[in-house]
Each structure stands twice: as structure tokens, then as C-alpha cells.
PDB file of N, CA and C in Angstrom:
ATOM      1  N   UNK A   1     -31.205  20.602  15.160  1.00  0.00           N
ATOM      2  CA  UNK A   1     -30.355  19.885  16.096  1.00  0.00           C
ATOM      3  C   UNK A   1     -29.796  18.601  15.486  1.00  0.00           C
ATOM      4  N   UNK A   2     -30.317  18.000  15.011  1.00  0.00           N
ATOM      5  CA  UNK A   2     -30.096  16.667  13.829  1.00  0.00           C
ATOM      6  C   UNK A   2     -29.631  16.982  12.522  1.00  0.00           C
ATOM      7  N   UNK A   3     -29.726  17.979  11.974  1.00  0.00           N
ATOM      8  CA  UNK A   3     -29.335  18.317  10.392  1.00  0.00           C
ATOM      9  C   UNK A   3     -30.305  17.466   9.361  1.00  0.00           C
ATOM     10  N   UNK A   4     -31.227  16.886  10.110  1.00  0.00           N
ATOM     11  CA  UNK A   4     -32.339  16.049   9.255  1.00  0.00           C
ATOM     12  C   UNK A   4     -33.696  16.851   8.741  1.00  0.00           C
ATOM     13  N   UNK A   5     -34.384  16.488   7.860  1.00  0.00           N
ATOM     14  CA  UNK A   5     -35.293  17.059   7.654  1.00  0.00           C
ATOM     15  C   UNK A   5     -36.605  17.132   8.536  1.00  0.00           C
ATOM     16  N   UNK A   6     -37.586  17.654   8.655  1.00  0.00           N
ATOM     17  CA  UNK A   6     -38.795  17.104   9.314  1.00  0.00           C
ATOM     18  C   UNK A   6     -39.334  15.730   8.352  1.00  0.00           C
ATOM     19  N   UNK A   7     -39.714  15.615   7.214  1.00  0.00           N
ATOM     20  CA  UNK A   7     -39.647  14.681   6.378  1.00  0.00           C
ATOM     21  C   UNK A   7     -39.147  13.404   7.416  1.00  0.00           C
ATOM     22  N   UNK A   8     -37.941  13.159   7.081  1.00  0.00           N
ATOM     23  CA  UNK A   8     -37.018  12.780   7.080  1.00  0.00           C
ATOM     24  C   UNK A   8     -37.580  11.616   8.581  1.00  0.00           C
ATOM     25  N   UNK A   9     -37.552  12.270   9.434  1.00  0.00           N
ATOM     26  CA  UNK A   9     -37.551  12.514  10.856  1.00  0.00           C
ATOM     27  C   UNK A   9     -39.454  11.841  11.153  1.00  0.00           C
ATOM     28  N   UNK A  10     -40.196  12.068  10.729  1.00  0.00           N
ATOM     29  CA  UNK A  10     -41.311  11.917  10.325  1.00  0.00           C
ATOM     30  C   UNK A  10     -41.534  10.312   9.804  1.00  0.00           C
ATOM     31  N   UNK A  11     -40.553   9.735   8.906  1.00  0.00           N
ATOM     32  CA  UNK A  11     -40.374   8.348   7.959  1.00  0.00           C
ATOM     33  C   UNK A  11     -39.545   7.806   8.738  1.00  0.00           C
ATOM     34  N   UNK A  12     -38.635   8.088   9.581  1.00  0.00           N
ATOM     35  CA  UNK A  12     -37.893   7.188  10.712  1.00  0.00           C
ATOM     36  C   UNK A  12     -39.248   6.952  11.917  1.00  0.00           C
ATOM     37  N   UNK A  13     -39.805   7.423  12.241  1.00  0.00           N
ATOM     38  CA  UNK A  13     -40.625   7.554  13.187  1.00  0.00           C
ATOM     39  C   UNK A  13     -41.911   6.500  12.343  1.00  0.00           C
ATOM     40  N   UNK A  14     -42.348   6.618  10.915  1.00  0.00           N
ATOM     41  CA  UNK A  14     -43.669   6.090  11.028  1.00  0.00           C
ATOM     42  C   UNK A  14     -42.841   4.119  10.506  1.00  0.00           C
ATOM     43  N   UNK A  15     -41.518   3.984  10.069  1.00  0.00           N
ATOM     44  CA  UNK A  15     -40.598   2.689  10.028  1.00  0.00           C
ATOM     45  C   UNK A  15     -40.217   2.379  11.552  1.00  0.00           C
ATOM     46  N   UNK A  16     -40.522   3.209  12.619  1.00  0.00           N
ATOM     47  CA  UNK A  16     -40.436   2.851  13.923  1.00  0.00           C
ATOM     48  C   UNK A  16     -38.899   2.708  14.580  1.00  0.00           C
ATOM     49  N   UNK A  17     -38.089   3.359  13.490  1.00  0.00           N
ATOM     50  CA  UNK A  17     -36.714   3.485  13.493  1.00  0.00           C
ATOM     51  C   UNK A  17     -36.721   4.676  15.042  1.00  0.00           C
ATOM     52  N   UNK A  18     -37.924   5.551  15.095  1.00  0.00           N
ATOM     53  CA  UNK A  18     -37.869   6.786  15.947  1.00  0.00           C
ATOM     54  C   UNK A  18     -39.332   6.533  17.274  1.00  0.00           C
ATOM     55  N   UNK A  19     -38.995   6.137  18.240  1.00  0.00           N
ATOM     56  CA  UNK A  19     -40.613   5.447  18.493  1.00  0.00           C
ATOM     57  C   UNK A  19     -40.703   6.503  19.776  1.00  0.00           C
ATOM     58  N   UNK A  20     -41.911   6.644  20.431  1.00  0.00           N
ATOM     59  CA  UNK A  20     -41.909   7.330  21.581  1.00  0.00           C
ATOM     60  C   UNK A  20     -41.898   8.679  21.718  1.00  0.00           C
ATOM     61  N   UNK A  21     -41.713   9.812  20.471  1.00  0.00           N
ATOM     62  CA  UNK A  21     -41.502  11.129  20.477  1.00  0.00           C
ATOM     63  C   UNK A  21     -42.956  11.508  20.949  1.00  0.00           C
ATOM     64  N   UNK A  22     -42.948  12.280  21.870  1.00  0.00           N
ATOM     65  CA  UNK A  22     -44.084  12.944  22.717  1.00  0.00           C
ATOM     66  C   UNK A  22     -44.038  14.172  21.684  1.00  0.00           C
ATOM     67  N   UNK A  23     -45.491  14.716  22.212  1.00  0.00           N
ATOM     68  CA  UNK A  23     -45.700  16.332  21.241  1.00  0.00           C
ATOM     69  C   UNK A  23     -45.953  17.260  22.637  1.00  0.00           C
ATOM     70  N   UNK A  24     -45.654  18.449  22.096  1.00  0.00           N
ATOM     71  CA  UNK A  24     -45.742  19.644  23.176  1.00  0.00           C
ATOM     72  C   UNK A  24     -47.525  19.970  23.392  1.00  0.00           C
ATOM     73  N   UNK A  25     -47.522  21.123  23.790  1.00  0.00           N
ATOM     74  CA  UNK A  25     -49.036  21.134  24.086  1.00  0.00           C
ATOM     75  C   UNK A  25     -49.490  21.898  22.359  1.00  0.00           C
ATOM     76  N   UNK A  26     -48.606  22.629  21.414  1.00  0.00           N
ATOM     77  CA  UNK A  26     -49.287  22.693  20.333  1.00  0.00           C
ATOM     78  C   UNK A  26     -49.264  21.623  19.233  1.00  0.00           C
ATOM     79  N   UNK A  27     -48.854  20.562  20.085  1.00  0.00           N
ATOM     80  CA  UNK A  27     -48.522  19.516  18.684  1.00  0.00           C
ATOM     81  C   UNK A  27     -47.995  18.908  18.236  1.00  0.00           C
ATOM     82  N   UNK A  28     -46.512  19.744  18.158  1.00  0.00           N
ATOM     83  CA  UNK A  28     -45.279  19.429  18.107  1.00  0.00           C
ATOM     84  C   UNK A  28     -44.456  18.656  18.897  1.00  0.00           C
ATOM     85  N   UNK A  29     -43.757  17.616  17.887  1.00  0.00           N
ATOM     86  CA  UNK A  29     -42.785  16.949  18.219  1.00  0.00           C
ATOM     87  C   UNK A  29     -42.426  17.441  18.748  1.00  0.00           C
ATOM     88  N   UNK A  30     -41.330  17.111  20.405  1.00  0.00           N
ATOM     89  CA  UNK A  30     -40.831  17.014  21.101  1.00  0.00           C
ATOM     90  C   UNK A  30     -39.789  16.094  21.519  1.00  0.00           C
ATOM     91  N   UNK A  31     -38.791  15.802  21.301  1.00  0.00           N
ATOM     92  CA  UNK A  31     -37.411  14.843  21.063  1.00  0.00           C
ATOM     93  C   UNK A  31     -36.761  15.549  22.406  1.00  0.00           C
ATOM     94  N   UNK A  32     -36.915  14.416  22.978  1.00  0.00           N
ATOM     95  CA  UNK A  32     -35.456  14.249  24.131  1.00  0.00           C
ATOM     96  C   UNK A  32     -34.636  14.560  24.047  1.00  0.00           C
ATOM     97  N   UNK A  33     -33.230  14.335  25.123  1.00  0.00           N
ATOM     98  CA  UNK A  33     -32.085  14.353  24.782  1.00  0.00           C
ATOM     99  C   UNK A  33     -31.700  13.457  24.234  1.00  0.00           C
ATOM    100  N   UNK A  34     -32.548  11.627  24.850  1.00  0.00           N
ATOM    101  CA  UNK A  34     -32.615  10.276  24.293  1.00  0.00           C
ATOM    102  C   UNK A  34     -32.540  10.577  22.747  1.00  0.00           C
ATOM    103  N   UNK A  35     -33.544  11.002  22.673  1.00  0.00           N
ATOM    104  CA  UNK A  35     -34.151  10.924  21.134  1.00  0.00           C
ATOM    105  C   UNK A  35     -33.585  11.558  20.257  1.00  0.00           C
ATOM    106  N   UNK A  36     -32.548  12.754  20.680  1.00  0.00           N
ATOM    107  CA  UNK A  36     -31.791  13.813  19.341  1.00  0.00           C
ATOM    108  C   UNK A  36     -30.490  12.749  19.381  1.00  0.00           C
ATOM    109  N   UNK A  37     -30.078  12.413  20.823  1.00  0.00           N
ATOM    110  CA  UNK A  37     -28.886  10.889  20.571  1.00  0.00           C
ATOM    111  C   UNK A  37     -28.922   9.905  19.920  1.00  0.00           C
ATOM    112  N   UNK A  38     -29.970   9.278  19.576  1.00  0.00           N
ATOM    113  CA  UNK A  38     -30.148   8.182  19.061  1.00  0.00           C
ATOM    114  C   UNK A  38     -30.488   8.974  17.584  1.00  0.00           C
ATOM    115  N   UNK A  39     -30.949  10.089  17.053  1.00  0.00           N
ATOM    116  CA  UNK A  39     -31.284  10.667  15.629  1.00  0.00           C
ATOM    117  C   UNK A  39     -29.780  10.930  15.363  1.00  0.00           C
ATOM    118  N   UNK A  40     -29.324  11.427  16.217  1.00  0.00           N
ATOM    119  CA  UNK A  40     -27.614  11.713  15.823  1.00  0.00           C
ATOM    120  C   UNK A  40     -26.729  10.240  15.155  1.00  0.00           C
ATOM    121  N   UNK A  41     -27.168   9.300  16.090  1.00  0.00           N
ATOM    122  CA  UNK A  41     -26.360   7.992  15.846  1.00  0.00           C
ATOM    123  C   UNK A  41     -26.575   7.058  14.387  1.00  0.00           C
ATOM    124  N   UNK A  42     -28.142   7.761  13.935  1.00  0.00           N
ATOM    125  CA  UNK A  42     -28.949   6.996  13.174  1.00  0.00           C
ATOM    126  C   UNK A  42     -28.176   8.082  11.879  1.00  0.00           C
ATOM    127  N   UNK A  43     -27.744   9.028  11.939  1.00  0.00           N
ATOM    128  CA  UNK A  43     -27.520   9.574  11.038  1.00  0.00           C
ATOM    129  C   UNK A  43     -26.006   9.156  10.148  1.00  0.00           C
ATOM    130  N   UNK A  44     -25.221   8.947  11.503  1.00  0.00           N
ATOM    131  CA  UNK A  44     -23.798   8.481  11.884  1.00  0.00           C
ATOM    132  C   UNK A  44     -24.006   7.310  10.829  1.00  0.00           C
ATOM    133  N   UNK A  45     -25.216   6.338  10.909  1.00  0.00           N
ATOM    134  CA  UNK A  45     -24.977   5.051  10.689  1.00  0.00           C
ATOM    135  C   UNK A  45     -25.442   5.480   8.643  1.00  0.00           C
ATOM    136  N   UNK A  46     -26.341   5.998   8.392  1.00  0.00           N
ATOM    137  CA  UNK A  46     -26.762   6.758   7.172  1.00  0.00           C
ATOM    138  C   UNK A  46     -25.193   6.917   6.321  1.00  0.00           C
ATOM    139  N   UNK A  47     -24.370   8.231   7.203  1.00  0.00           N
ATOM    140  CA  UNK A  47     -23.570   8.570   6.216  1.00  0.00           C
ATOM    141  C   UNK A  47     -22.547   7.272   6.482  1.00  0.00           C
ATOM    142  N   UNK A  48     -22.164   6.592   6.854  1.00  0.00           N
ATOM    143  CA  UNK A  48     -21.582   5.269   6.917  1.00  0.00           C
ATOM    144  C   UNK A  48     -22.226   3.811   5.331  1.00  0.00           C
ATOM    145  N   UNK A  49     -23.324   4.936   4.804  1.00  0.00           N
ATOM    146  CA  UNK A  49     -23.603   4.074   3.965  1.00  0.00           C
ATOM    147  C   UNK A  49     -24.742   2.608   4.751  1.00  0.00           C
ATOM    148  N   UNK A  50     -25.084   2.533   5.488  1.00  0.00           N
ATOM    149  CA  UNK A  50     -25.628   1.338   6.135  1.00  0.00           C
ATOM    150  C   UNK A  50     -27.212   1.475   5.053  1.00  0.00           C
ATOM    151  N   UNK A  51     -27.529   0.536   5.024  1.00  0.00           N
ATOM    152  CA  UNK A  51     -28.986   0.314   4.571  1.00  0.00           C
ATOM    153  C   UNK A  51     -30.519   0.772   5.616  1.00  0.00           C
ATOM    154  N   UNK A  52     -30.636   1.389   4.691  1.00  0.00           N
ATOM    155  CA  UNK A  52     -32.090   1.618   5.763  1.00  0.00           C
ATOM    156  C   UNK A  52     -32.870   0.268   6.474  1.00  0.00           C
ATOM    157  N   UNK A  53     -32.568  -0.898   5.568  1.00  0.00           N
ATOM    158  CA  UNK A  53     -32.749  -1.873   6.165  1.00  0.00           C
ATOM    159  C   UNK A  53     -32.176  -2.521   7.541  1.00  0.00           C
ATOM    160  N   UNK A  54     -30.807  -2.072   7.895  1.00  0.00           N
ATOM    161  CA  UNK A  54     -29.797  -2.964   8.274  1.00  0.00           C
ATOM    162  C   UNK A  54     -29.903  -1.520   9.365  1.00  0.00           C
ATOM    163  N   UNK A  55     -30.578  -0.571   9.310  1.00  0.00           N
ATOM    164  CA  UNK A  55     -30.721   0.899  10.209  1.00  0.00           C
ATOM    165  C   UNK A  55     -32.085   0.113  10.774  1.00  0.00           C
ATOM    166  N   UNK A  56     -32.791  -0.333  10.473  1.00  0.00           N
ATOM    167  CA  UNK A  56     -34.068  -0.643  10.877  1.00  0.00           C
ATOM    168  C   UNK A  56     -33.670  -2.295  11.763  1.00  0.00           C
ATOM    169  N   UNK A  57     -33.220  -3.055  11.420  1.00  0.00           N
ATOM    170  CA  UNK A  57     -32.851  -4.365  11.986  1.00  0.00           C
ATOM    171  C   UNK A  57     -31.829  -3.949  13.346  1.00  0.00           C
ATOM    172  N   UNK A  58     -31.210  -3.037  13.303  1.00  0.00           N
ATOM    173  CA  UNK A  58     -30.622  -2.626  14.346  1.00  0.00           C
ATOM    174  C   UNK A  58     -31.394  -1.598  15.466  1.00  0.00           C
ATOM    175  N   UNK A  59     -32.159  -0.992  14.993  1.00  0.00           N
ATOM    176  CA  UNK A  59     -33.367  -0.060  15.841  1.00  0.00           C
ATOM    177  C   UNK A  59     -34.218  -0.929  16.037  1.00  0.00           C
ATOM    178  N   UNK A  60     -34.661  -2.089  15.961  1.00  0.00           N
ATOM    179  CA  UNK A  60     -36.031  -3.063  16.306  1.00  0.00           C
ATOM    180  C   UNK A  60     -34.959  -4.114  17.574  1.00  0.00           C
ATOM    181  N   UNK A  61     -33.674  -4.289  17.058  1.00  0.00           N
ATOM    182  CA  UNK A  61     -32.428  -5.146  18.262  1.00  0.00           C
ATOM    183  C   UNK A  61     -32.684  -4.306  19.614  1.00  0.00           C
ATOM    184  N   UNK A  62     -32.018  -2.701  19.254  1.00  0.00           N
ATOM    185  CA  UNK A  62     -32.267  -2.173  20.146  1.00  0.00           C
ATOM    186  C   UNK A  62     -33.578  -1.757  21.299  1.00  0.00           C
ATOM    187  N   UNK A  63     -34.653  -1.793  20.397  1.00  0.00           N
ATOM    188  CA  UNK A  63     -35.874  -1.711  20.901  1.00  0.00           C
ATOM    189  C   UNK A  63     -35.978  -2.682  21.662  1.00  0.00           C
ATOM    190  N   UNK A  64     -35.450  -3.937  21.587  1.00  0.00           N
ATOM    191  CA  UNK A  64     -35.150  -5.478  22.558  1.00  0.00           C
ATOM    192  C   UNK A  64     -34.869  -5.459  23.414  1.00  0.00           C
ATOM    193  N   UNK A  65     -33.914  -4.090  23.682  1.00  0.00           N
ATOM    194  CA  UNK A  65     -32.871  -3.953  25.257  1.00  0.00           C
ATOM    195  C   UNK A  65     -32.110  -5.043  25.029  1.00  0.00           C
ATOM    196  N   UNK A  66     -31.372  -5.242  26.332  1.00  0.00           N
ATOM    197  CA  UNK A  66     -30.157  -5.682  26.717  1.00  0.00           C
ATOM    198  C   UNK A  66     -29.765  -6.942  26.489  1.00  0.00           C
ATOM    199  N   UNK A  67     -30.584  -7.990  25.707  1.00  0.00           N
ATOM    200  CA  UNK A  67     -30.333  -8.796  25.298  1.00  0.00           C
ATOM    201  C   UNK A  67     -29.955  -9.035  24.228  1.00  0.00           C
ATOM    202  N   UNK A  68     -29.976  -8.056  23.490  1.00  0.00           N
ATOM    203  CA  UNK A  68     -29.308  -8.000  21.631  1.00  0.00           C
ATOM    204  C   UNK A  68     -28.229  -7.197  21.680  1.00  0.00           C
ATOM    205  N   UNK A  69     -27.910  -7.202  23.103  1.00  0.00           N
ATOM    206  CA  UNK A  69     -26.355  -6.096  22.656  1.00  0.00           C
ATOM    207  C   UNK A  69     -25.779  -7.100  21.724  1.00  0.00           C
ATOM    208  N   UNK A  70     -25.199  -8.548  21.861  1.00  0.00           N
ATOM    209  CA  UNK A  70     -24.329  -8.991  20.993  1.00  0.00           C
ATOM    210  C   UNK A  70     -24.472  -9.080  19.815  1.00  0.00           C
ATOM    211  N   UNK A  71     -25.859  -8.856  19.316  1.00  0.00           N
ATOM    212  CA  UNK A  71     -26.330  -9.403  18.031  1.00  0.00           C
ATOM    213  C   UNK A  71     -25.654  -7.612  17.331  1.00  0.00           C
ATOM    214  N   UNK A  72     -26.297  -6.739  18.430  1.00  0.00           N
ATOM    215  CA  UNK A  72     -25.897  -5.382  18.059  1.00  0.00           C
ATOM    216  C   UNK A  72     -24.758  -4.890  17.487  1.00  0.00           C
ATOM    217  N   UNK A  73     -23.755  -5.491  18.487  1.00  0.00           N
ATOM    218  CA  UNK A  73     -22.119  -5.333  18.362  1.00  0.00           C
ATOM    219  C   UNK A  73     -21.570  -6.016  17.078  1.00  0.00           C
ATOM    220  N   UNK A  74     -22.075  -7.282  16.753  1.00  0.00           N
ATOM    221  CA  UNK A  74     -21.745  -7.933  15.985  1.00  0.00           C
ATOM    222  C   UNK A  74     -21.958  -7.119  14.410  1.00  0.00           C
ATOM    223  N   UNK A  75     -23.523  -6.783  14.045  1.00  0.00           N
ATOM    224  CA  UNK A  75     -23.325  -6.182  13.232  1.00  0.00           C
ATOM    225  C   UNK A  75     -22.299  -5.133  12.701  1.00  0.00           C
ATOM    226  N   UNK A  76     -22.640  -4.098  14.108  1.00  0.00           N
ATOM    227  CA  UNK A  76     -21.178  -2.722  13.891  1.00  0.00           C
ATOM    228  C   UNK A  76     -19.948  -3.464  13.165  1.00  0.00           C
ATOM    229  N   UNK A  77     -19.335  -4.975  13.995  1.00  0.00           N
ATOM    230  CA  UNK A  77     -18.361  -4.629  13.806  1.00  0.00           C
ATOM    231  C   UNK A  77     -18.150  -5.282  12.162  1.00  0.00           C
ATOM    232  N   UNK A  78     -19.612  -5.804  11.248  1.00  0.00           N
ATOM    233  CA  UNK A  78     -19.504  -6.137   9.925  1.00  0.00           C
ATOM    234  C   UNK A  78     -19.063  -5.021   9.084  1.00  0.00           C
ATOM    235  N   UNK A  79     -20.270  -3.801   9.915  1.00  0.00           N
ATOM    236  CA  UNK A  79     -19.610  -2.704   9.300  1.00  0.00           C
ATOM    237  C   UNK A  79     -18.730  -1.969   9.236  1.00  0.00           C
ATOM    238  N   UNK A  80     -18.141  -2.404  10.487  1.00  0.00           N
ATOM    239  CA  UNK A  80     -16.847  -1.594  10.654  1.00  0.00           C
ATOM    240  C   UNK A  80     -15.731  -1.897   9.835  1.00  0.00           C
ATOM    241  N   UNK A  81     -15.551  -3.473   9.569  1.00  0.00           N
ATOM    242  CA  UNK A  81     -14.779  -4.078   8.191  1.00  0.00           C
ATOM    243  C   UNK A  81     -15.171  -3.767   7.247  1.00  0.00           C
ATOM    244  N   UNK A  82     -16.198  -3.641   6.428  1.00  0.00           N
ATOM    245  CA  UNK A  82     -16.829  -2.955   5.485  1.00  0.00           C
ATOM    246  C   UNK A  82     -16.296  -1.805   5.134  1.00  0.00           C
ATOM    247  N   UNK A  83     -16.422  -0.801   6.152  1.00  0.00           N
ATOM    248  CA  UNK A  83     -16.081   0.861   6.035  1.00  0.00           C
ATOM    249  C   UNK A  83     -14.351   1.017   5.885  1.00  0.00           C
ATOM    250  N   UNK A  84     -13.554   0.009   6.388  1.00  0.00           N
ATOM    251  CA  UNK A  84     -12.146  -0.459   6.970  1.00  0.00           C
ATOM    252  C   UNK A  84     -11.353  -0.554   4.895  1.00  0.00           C
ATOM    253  N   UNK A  85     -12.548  -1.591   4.602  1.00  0.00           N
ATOM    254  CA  UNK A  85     -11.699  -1.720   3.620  1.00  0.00           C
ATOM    255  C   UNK A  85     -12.171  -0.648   2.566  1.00  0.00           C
ATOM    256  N   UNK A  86     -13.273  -0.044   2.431  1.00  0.00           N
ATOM    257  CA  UNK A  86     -13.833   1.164   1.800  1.00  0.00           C
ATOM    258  C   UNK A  86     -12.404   2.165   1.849  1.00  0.00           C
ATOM    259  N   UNK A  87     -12.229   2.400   2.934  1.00  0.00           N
ATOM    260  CA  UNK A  87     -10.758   3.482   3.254  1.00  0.00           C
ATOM    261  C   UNK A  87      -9.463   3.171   2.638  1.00  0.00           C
ATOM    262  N   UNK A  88      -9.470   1.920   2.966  1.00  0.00           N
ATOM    263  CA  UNK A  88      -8.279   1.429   2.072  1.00  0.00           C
ATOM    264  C   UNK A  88      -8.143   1.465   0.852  1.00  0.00           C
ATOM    265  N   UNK A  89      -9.358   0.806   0.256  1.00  0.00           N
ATOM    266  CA  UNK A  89      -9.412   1.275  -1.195  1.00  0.00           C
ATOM    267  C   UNK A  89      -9.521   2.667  -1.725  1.00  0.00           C
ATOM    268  N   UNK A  90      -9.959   3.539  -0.800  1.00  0.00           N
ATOM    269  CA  UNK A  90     -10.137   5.067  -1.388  1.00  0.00           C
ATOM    270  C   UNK A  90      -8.534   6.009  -1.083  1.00  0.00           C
ATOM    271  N   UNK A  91      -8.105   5.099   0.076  1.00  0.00           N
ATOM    272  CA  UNK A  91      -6.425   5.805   0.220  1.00  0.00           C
ATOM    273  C   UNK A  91      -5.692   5.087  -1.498  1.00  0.00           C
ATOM    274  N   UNK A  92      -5.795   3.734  -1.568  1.00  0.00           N
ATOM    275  CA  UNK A  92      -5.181   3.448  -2.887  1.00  0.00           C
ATOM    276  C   UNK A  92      -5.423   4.279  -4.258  1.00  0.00           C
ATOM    277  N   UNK A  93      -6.936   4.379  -3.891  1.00  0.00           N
ATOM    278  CA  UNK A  93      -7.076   5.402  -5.363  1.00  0.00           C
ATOM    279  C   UNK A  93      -6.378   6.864  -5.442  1.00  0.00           C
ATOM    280  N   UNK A  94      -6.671   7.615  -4.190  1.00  0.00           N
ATOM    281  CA  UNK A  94      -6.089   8.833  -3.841  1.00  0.00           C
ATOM    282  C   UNK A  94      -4.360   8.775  -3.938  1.00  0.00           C
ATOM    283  N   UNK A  95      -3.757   7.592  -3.465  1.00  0.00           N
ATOM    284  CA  UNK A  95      -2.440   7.868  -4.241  1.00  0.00           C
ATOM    285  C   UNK A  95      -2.231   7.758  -5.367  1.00  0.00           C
ATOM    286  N   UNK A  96      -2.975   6.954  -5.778  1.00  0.00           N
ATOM    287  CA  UNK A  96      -2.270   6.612  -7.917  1.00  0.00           C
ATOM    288  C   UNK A  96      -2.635   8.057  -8.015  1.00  0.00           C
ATOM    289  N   UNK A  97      -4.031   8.600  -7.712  1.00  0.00           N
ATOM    290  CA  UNK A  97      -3.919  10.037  -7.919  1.00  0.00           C
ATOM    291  C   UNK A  97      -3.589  11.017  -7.547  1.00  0.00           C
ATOM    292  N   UNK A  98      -2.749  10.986  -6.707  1.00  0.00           N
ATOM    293  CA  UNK A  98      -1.498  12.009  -6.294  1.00  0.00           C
ATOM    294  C   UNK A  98      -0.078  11.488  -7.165  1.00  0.00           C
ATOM    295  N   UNK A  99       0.012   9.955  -6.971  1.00  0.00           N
ATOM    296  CA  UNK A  99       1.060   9.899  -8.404  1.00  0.00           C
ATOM    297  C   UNK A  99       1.027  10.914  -9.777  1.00  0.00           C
ATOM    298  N   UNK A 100      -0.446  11.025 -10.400  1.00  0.00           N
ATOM    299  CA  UNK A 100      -0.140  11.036 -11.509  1.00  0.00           C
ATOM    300  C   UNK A 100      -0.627  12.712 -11.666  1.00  0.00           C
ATOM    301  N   UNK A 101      -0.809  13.022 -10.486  1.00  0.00           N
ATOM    302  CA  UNK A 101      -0.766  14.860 -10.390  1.00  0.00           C
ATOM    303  C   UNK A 101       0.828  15.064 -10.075  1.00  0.00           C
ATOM    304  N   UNK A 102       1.732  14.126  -9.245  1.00  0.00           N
ATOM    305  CA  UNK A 102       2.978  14.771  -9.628  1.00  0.00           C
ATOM    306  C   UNK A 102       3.910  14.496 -10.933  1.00  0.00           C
ATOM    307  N   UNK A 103       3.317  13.107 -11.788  1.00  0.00           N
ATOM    308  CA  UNK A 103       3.742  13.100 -13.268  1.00  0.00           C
ATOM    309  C   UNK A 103       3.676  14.485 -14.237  1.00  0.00           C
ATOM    310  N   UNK A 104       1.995  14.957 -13.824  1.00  0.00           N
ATOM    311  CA  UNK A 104       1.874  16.161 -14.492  1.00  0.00           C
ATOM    312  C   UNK A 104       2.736  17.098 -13.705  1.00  0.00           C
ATOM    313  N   UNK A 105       2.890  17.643 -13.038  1.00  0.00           N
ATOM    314  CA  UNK A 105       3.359  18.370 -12.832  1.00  0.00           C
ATOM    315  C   UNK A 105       5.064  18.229 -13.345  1.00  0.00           C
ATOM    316  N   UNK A 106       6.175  17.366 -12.926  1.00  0.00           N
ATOM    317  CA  UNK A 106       7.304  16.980 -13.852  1.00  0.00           C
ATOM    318  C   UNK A 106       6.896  17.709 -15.503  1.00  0.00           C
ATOM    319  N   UNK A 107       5.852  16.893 -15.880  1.00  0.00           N
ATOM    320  CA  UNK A 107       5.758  17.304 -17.525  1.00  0.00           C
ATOM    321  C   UNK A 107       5.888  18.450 -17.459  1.00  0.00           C
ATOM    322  N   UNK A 108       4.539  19.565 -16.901  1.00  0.00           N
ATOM    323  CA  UNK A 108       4.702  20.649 -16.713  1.00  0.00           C
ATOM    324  C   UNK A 108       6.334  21.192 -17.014  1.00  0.00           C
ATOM    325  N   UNK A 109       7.144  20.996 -16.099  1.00  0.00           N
ATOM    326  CA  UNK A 109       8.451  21.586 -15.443  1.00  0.00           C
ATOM    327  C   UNK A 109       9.568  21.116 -17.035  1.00  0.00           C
ATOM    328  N   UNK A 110       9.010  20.073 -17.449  1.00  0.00           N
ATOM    329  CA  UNK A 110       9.849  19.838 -18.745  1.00  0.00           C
ATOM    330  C   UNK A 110       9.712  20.838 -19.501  1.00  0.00           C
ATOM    331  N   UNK A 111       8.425  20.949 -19.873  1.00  0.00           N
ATOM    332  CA  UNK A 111       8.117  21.882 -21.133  1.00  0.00           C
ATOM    333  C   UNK A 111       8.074  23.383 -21.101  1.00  0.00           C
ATOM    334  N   UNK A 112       8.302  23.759 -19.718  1.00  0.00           N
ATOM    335  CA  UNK A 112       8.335  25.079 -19.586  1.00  0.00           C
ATOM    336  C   UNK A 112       9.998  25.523 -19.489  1.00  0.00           C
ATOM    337  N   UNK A 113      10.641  24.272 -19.314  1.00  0.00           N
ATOM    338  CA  UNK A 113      12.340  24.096 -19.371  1.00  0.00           C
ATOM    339  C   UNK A 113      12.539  24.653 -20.760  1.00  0.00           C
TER     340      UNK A 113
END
């Protein structure tokens, strides 16, 4: 349901990134709907590049409730500039390199002239 490992899932939980997962009657973990939402979001924040640190400082805010929304928001939106200019720079690279795939290609069209 997460695309995470048990591992994985296991080390968020004992960093307290994952707190509260109940076990069934054989044992087994048992994850909410809460809990696959918030593994979903935590993953969101992963492939975003965020630090396991800065994943953990934001899961201990949240663990705070409603009084760290701002501290909460605030971070996102560091990262959200962060990720903002990441794009920008990866659209700049992706054109010089679409420039210079249509240089080759011209050459191409010369030499087969």
C-alpha cells in the first residue's frame, strides 16, 4: 500500500517518524487509514529529497498538534523554494540539451546531404 519496505517502515517507526501502529491478533502491524496517509506523505517528502532529519523534525512538530502548524508550513514552504529552483535548473539543463540534440541532428542532415 506504501511502496515501502517492511524494513523501511519498521526504522520510521523505531525514529518515531511512525508512532502508534497497533498489531492484529497474530502480531502484525496494522496501519490505519491515518497511518498509510501519513506513510504516503512521508514518502512524498523522501522523494522530494528532504533529509531524514528535516522528515523527523517535521514528524516530532506534528506529533505537537496544532500548535506547530506554522512552524510546519514554514518549513514546506523552504522546501518548496528549494524544489522550485531544483526545476528550474533541471528545465535549463534539459534545454541546452535539447539544443545540442538538434545541432546533431542539422550535422546529421549535412552529411548525409
Amino acid at each position: 500500500m506504501t511502496g515501502l519496505s517492511a524494513h523501511t517502515l519498521r526504522y520510521y517507526e523505531k525514529v518515531g517518524m511512525l508512532e502508534g501502529v497497533s498489531r492484529n491478533e497474530q502480531g502484525y502491524r496494522a496501519y490505519s487509514e491515518a497511518d498509510v496517509s501519513w506513510v504516503q506523505f512521508l514518502v512524498i517528502l523522501r522523494e522530494l529529497d528532504i533529509p531524514i532529519r528535516e522528515m523527523k523534525r517535521y514528524s516530532d512538530l506534528r506529533s505537537q498538534g496544532p500548535s506547530t502548524v506554522h512552524e510546519r508550513r514554514l518549513m514546506l514552504e523552504a522546501h518548496q523554494s528549494r524544489v522550485q529552483q531544483q526545476m528550474q535548473k533541471l528545465s535549463d539543463n534539459l534545454g541546452k540539451i535539447e539544443g545540442k540534440i538538434q545541432y546533431y541532428k542539422e550535422m546529421e542532415e549535412e552529411v548525409e546531404a
